[in-house]
Protein backbone atom coordinates (compact mmCIF):
# COMPACT_ATOMS: atom_id res chain seq x y z
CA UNK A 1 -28.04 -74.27 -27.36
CA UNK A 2 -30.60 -71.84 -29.42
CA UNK A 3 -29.56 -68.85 -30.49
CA UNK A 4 -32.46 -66.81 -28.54
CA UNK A 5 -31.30 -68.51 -24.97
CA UNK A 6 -27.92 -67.29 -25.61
CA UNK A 7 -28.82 -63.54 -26.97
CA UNK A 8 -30.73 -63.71 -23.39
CA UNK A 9 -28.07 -65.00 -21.31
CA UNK A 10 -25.42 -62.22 -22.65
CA UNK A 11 -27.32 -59.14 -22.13
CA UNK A 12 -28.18 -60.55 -18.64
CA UNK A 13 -24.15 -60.47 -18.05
CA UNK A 14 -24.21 -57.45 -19.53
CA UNK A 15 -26.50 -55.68 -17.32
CA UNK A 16 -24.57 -57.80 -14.28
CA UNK A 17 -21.51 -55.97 -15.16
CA UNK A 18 -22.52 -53.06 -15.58
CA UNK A 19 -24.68 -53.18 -12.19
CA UNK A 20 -21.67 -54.35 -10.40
CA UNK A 21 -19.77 -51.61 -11.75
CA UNK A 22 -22.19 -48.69 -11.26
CA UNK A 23 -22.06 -50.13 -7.39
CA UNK A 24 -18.02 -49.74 -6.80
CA UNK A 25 -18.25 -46.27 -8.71
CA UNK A 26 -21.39 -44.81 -7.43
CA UNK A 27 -20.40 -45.08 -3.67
CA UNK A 28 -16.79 -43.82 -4.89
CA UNK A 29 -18.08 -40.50 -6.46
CA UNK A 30 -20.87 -39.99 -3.12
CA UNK A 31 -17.93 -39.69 -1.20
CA UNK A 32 -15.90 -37.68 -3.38
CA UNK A 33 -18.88 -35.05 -3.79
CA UNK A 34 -19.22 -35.46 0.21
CA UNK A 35 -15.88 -34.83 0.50
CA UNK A 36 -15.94 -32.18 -1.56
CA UNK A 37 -18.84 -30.26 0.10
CA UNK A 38 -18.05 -30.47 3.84
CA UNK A 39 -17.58 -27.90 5.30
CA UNK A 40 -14.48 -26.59 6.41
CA UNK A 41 -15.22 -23.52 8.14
CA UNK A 42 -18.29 -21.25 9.01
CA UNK A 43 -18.38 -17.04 8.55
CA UNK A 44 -21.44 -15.52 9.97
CA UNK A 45 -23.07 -18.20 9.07
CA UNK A 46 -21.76 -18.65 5.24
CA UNK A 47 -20.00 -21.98 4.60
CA UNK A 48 -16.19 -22.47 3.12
CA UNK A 49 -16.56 -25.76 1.96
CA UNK A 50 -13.65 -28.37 1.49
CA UNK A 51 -14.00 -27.59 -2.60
CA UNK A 52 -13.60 -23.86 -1.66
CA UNK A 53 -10.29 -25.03 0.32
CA UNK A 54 -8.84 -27.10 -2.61
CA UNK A 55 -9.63 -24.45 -5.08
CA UNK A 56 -7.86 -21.54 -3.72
CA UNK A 57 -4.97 -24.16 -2.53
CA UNK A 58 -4.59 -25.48 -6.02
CA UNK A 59 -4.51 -21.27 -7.31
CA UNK A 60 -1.97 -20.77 -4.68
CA UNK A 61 0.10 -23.71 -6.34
CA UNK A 62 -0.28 -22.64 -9.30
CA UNK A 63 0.68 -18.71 -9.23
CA UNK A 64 3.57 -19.75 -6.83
CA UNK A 65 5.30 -22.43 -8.31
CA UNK A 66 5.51 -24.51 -5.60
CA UNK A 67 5.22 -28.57 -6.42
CA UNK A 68 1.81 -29.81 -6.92
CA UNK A 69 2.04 -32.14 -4.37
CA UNK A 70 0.60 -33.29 -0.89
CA UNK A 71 2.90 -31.69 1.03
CA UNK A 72 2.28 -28.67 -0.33
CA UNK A 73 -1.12 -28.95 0.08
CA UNK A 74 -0.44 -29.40 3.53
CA UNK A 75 1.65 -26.53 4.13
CA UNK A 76 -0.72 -24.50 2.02
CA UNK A 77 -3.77 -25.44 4.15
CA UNK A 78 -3.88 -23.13 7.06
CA UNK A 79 -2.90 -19.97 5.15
CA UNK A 80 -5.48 -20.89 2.51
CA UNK A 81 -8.51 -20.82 4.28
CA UNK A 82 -7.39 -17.62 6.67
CA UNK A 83 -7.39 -16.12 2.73
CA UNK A 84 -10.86 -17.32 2.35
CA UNK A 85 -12.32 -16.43 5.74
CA UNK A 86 -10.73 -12.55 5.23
CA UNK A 87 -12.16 -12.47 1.37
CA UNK A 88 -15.91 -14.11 3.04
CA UNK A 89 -15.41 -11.26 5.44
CA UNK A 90 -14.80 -8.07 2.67
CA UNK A 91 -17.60 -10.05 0.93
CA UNK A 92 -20.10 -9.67 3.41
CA UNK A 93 -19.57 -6.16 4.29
CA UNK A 94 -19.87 -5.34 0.97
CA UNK A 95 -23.15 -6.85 0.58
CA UNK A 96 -23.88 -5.02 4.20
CA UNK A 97 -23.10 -1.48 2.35
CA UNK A 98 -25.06 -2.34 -0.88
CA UNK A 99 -21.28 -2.02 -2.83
CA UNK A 100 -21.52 -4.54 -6.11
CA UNK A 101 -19.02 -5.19 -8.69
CA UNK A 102 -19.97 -5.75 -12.59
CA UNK A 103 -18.93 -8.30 -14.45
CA UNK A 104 -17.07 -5.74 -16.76
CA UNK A 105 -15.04 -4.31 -13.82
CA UNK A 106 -13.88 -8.56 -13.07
CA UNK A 107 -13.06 -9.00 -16.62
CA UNK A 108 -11.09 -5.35 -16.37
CA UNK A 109 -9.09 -7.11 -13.46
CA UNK A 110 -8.30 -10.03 -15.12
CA UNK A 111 -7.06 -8.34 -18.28
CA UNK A 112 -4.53 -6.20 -16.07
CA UNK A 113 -3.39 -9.72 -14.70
CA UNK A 114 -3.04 -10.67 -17.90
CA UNK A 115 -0.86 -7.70 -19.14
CA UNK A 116 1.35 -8.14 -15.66
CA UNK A 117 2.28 -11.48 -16.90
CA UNK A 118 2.54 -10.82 -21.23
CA UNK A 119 -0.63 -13.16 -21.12
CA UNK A 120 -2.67 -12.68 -24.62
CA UNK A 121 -6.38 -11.29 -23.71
CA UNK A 122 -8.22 -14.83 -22.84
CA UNK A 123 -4.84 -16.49 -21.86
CA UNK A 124 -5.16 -16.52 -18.27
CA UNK A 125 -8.51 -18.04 -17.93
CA UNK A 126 -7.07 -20.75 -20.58
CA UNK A 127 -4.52 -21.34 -18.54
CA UNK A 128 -6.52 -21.84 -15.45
CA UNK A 129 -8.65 -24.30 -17.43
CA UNK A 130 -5.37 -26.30 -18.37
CA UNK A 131 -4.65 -26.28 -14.82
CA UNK A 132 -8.06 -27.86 -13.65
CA UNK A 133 -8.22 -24.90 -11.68
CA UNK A 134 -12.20 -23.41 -10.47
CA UNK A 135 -12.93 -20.18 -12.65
CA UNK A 136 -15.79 -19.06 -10.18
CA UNK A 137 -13.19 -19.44 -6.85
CA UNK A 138 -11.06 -17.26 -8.69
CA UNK A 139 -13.73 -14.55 -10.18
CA UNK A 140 -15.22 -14.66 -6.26
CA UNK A 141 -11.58 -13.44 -5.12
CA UNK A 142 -11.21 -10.62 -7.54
CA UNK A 143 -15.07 -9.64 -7.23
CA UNK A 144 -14.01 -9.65 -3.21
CA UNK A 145 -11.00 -7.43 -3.38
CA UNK A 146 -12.75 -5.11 -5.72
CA UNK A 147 -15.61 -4.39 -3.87
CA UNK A 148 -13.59 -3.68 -0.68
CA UNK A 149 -11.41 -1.60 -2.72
CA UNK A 150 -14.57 0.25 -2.74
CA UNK A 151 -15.17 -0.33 0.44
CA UNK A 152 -11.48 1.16 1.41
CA UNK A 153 -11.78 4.49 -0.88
CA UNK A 154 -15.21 5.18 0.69
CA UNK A 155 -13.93 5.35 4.04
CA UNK A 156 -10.39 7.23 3.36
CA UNK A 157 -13.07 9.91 1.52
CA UNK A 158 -14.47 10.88 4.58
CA UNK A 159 -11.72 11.23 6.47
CA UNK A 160 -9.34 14.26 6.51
CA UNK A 161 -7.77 15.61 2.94
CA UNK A 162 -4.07 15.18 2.86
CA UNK A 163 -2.75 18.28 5.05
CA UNK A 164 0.15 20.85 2.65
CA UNK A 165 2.00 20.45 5.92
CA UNK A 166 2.08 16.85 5.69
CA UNK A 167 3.32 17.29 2.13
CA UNK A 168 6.24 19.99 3.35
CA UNK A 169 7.43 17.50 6.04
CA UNK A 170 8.22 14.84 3.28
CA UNK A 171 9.70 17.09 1.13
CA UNK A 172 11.94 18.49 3.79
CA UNK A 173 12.82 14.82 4.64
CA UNK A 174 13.47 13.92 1.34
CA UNK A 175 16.14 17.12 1.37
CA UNK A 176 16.99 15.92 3.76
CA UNK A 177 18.36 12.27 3.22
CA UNK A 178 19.59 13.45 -0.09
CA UNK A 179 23.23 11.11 -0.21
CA UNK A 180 21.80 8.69 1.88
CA UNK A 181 20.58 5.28 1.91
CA UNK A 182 17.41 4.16 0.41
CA UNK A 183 15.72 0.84 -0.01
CA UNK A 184 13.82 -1.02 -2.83
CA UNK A 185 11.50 -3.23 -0.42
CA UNK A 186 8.58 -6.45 -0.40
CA UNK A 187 6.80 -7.43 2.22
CA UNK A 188 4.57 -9.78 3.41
CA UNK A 189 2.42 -9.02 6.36
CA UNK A 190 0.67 -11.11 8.79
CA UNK A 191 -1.57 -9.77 11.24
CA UNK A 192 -1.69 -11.07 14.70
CA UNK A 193 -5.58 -12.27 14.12
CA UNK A 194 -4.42 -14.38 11.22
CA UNK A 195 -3.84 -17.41 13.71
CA UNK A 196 -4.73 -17.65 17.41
CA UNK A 197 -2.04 -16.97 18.95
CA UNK A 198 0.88 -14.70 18.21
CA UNK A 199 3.71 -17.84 18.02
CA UNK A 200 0.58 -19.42 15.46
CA UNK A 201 1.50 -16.18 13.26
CA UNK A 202 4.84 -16.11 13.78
CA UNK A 203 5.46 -19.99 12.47
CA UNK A 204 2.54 -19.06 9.60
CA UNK A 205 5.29 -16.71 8.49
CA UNK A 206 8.10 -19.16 8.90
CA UNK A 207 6.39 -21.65 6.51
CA UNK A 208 5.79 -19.35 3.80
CA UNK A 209 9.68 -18.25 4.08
CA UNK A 210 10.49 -22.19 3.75
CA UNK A 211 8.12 -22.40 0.55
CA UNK A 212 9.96 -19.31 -1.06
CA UNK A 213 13.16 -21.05 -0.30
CA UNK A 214 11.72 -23.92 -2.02
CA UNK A 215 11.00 -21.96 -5.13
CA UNK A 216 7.53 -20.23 -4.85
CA UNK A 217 7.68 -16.62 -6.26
CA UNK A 218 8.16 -13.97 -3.48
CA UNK A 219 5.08 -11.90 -5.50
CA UNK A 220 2.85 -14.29 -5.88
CA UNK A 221 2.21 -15.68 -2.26
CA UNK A 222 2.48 -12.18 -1.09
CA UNK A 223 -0.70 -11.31 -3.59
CA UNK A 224 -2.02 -14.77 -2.08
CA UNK A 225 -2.05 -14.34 1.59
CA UNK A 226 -0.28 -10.72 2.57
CA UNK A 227 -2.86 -8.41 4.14
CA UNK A 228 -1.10 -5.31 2.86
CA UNK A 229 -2.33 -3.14 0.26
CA UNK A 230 0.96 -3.71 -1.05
CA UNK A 231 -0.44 -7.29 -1.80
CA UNK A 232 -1.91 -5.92 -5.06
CA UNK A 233 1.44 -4.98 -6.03
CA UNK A 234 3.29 -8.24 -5.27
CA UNK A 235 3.93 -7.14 -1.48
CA UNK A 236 6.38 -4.24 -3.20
CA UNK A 237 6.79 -1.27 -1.16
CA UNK A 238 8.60 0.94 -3.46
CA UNK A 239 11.94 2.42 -2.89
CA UNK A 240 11.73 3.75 0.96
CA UNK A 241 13.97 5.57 3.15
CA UNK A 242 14.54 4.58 6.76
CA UNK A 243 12.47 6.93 8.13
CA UNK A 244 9.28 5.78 6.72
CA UNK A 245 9.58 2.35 8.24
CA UNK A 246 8.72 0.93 11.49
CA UNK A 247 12.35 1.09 13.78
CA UNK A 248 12.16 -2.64 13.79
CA UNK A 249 11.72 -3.00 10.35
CA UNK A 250 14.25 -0.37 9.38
CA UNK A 251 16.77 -1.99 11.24
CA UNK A 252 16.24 -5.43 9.32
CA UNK A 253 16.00 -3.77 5.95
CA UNK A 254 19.48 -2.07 6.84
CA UNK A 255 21.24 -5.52 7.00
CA UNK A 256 19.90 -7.15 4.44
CA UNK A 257 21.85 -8.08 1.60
CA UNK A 258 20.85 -7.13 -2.20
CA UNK A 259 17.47 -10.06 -2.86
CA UNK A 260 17.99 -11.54 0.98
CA UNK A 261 15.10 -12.62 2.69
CA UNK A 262 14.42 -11.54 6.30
CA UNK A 263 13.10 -14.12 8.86
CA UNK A 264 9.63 -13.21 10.48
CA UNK A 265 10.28 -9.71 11.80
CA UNK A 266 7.63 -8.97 14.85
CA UNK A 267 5.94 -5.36 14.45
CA UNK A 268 3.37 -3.74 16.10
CA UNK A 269 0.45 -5.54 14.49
CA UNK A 270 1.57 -8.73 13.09
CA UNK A 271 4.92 -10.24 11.61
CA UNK A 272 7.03 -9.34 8.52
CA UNK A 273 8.90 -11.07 5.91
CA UNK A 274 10.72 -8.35 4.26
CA UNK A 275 13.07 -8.60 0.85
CA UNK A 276 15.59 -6.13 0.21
CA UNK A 277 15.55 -6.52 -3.68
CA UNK A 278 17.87 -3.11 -4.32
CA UNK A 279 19.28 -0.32 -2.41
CA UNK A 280 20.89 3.16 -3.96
CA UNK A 281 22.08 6.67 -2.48
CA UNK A 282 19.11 9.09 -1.94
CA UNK A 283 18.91 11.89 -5.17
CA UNK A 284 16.60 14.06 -3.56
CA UNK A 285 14.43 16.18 -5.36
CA UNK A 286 14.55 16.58 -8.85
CA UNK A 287 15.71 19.95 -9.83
CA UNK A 288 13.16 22.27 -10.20
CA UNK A 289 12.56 26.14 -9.50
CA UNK A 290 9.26 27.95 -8.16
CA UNK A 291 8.00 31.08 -9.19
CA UNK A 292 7.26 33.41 -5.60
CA UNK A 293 6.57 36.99 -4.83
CA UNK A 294 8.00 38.63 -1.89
CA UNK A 295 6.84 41.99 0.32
CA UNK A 296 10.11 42.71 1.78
CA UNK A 297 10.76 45.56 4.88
CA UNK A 298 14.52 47.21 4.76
CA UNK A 299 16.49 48.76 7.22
CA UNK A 300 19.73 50.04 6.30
CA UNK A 301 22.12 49.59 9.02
CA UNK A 302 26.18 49.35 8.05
CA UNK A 303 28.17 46.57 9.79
CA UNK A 304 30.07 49.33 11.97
CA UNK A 305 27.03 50.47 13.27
CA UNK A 306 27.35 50.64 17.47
CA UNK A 307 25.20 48.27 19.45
CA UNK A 308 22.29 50.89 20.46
CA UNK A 309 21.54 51.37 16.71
CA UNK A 310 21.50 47.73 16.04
CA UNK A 311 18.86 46.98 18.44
CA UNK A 312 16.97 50.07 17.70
CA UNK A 313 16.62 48.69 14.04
CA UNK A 314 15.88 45.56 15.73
CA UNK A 315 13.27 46.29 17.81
CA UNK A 316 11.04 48.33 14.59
CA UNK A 317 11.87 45.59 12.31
CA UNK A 318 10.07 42.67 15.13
CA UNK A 319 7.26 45.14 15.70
CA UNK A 320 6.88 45.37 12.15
CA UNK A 321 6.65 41.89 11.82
CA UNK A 322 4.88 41.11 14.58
CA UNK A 323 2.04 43.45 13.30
CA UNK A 324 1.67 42.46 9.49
CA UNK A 325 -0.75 39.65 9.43
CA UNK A 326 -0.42 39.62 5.21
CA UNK A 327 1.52 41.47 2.33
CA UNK A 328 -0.77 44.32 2.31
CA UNK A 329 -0.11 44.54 6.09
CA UNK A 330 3.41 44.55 5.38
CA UNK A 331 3.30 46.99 2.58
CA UNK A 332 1.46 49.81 4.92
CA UNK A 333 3.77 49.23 7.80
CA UNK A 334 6.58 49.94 5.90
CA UNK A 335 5.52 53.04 4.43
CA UNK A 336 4.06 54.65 7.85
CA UNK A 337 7.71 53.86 9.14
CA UNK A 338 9.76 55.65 6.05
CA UNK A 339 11.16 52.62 4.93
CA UNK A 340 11.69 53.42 1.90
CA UNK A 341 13.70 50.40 0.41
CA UNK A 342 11.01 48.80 1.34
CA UNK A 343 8.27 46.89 -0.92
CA UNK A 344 7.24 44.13 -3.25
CA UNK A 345 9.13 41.76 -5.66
CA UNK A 346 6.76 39.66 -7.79
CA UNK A 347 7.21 36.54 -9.90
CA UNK A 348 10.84 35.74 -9.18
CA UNK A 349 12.55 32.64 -9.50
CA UNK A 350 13.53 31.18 -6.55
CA UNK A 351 16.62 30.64 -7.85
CA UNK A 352 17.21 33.92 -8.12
CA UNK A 353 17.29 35.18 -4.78
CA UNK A 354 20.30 35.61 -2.74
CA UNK A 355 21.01 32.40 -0.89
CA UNK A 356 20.87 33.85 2.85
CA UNK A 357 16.76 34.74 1.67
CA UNK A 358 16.14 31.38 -0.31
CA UNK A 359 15.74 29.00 2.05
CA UNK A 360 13.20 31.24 3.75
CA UNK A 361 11.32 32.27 0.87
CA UNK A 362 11.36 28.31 0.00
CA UNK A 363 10.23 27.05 3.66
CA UNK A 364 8.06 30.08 4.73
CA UNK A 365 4.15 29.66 5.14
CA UNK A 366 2.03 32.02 2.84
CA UNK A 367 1.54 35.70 5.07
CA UNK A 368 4.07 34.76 7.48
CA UNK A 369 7.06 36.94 8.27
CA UNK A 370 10.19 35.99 9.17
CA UNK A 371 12.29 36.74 11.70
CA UNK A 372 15.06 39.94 10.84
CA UNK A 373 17.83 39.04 8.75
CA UNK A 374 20.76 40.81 8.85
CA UNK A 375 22.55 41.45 5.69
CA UNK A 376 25.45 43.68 4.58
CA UNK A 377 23.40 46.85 3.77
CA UNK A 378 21.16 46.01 6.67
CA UNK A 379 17.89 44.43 8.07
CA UNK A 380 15.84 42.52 6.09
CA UNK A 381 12.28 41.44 7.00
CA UNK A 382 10.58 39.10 3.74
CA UNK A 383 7.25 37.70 3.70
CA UNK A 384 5.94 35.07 0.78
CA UNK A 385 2.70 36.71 -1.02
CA UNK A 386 2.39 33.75 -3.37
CA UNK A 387 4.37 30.70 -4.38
CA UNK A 388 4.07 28.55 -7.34
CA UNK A 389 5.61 25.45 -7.85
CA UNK A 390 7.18 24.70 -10.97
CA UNK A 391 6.00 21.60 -12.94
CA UNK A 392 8.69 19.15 -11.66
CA UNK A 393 7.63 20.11 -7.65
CA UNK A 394 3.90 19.80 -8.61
CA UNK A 395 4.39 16.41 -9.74
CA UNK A 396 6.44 15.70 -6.24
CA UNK A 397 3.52 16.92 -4.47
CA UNK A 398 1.09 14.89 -6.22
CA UNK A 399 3.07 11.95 -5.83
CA UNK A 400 3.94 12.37 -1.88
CA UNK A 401 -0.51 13.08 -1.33
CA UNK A 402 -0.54 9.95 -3.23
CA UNK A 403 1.61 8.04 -0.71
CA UNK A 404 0.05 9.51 1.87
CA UNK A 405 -3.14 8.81 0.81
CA UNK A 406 -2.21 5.09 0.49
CA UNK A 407 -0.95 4.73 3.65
CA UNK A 408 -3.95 6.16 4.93
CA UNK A 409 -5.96 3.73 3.38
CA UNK A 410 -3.61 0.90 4.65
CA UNK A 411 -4.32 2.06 8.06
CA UNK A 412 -8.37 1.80 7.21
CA UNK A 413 -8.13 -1.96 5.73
CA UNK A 414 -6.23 -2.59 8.30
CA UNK A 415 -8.61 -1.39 11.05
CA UNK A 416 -11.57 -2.45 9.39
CA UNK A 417 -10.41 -5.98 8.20
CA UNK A 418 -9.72 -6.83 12.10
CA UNK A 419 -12.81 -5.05 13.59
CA UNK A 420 -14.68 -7.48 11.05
CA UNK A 421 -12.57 -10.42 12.42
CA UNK A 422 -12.80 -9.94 16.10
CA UNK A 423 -17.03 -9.08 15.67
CA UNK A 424 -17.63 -12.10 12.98
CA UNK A 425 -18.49 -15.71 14.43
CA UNK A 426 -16.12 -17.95 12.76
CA UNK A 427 -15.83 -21.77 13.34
CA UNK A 428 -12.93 -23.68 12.17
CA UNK A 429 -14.07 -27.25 11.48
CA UNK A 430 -10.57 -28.75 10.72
């Protein structure tokens, strides 16, 4: 046979192969990139593709611990895309208020990830790469909760400032529960809208109990698919008192054991899973002291004074009071009556005043009298001028406006997140 005919003959094989080939693979990766790209659910009119789905799914793997495996992808599914419909959600009303977020805030984010876990600046992203994990799924989900952070501090900023009474109610609580009970807690919350019914919630809940059973970190599926602010913090609430919890929830948290997990506890806006990770007796306030000034009204009276005299002294020492609208008030009144151990004590230490005038000089508004006090020597009538708190009950303050503030801003993302959900056209193609 001549050499040429046979030179011929092999690269026509050749090409036959490799035809033959390119037809079994070409059809093979069509329907893998068809696959990939339909469409698994509709947002206003944005598509969440199937890759979208298996991205995030994969993440949740991942970040959880749970087996990479069909079943979990199967398990996995639902709460998934409800993750990706909410973030498509925060996305578009961002984009409706003009709110962006710069590449330098994302990489900010995904340096504090890194320094949650000890990860080396550059680790994480390396380790998504080793994971065959989508970078851009996971940059869209930061650049989502970022902007409606934004979205959330906006909103609380034109609402109401934290009210000082609001601040003097949890300090008097936290007197008061001083030797009691408190509660290091986690959650996970799921809203009723997460699913379309309430029992659709309710077993939503019950199969992300069964995957931390099965090993998935309690922190990382709450970041993944609670829709608390407490998400950001691995669904941790902080150490609570009873008080501050839903009666429902309070009474779970109160029978947990130290790192039980509660089944699906139903609130008033969606279901619970709730970890009781420590408990410890109530200190109460740190021990500080505050710095007040007092204009004080005196009426001698002795203890074996008769009755008449008593309410005589009684009756000047209301009107007094009733009149003085301020200190200055106060200070006049007294001297047109001839009171003469009457007057103002400035800059004391609260811990320096008699016990039986403390507590009022401690729980008193600023100008406002208080009722007669009757002491050894007398009546005693004290008003507060000024109080200044001492560094230790300044940083208590701050740090109850703070929690305030948060669980204002809760309430918001809360309100706004399901106004979004019940106005948006979404179409679940599954």
């Amino acid at each position: 046979m001549p050499q040429s005919v046979f030179n011929t003959r092999k690269i026509t094989l050749g090409k036959c192969l490799v035809f033959l080939l390119l037809q079994v693979l070409l059809p093979l990766q069509s329907a893998w990139s068809q696959g990939s790209q339909r469409i698994v659910a509709i947002v206003n009119q944005e598509a969440i593709s199937q890759f979208d789905l298996h991205s995030r799914i994969r993440f949740v793997i991942f970040s959880s611990g749970l087996p990479n495996n069909q079943s979990s992808y199967k398990r996995l599914k639902r709460q998934a895309l409800t993750g990706l419909i909410n973030e498509r959600l925060k996305a578009q009303e961002a984009k409706r208020r003009k709110i962006t977020v710069s590449r330098q805030q994302i990489a900010a984010a995904i340096e504090s990830v890194e320094k949650r876990h000890t990860l080396p600046k550059g680790g994480l992203i390396r380790r998504l790469r080793q994971n065959k994990i989508d970078i851009f799924s996971y940059e869209r989900q930061l650049e989502s909760e970022l902007a409606w952070n934004q979205i959330i501090r906006s909103e609380a900023s034109r609402s109401e400032l934290i009210d000082p009474k609001a601040i003097d109610q949890q300090i008097n609580l936290i007197r008061a529960n001083k030797g009691k009970l408190e509660y290091l807690v986690a959650e996970i919350y799921i809203p009723f809208d997460a699913a379309e019914t309430a029992t659709g919630v309710k077993n939503l809940a019950e199969r992300i109990k069964r995957q931390i059973r099965q090993g998935a970190r309690f922190d990382n599926l709450a970041r993944s698919f609670s829709q608390s602010a407490s998400a950001a913090r691995g669904g941790s609430l902080g150490w609570v008192r009873q008080d501050q919890l839903d009666p429902a929830l309070a009474d779970v948290v109160r029978h947990l054991k130290r790192g039980e997990l509660s089944a699906p506890v139903k609130g008033a806006d969606g279901y619970y899973l709730l970890q009781l990770q420590n408990k410890r007796i109530a200190r109460g306030l740190p021990e500080g002291d505050a710095v007040v000034s007092l204009q004080q009204i005196f009426l001698p009276l002795g203890l074996d004074a008769k009755s008449s005299a008593v309410q005589s002294k009684l009756k000047l020492a209301r009107s007094v009071a009733a009149k003085a609208q301020n200190c200055d008030d106060m200070d006049i009144l007294g001297k047109e009556s001839g009171l003469s151990g009457s007057g103002k004590i400035s800059n004391v230490k609260l811990s320096s005043i008699a016990p039986n005038l403390r507590q009022l000089a401690q729980e008193l508004e600023i100008n406002q009298a208080s009722a007669p006090i009757r002491t050894e020597a007398g009546l005693v009538v004290i008003m507060v001028c000024s109080r200044e708190s001492s560094m230790n009950e300044a940083i208590i303050r701050q740090r109850i406006a703070a929690s305030l503030s948060e669980r204002k801003a809760e309430l918001i993302s809360r309100r706004l997140l399901r106004d979004l959900r019940q106005s948006a056209f979404v179409d679940v193609r599954q």
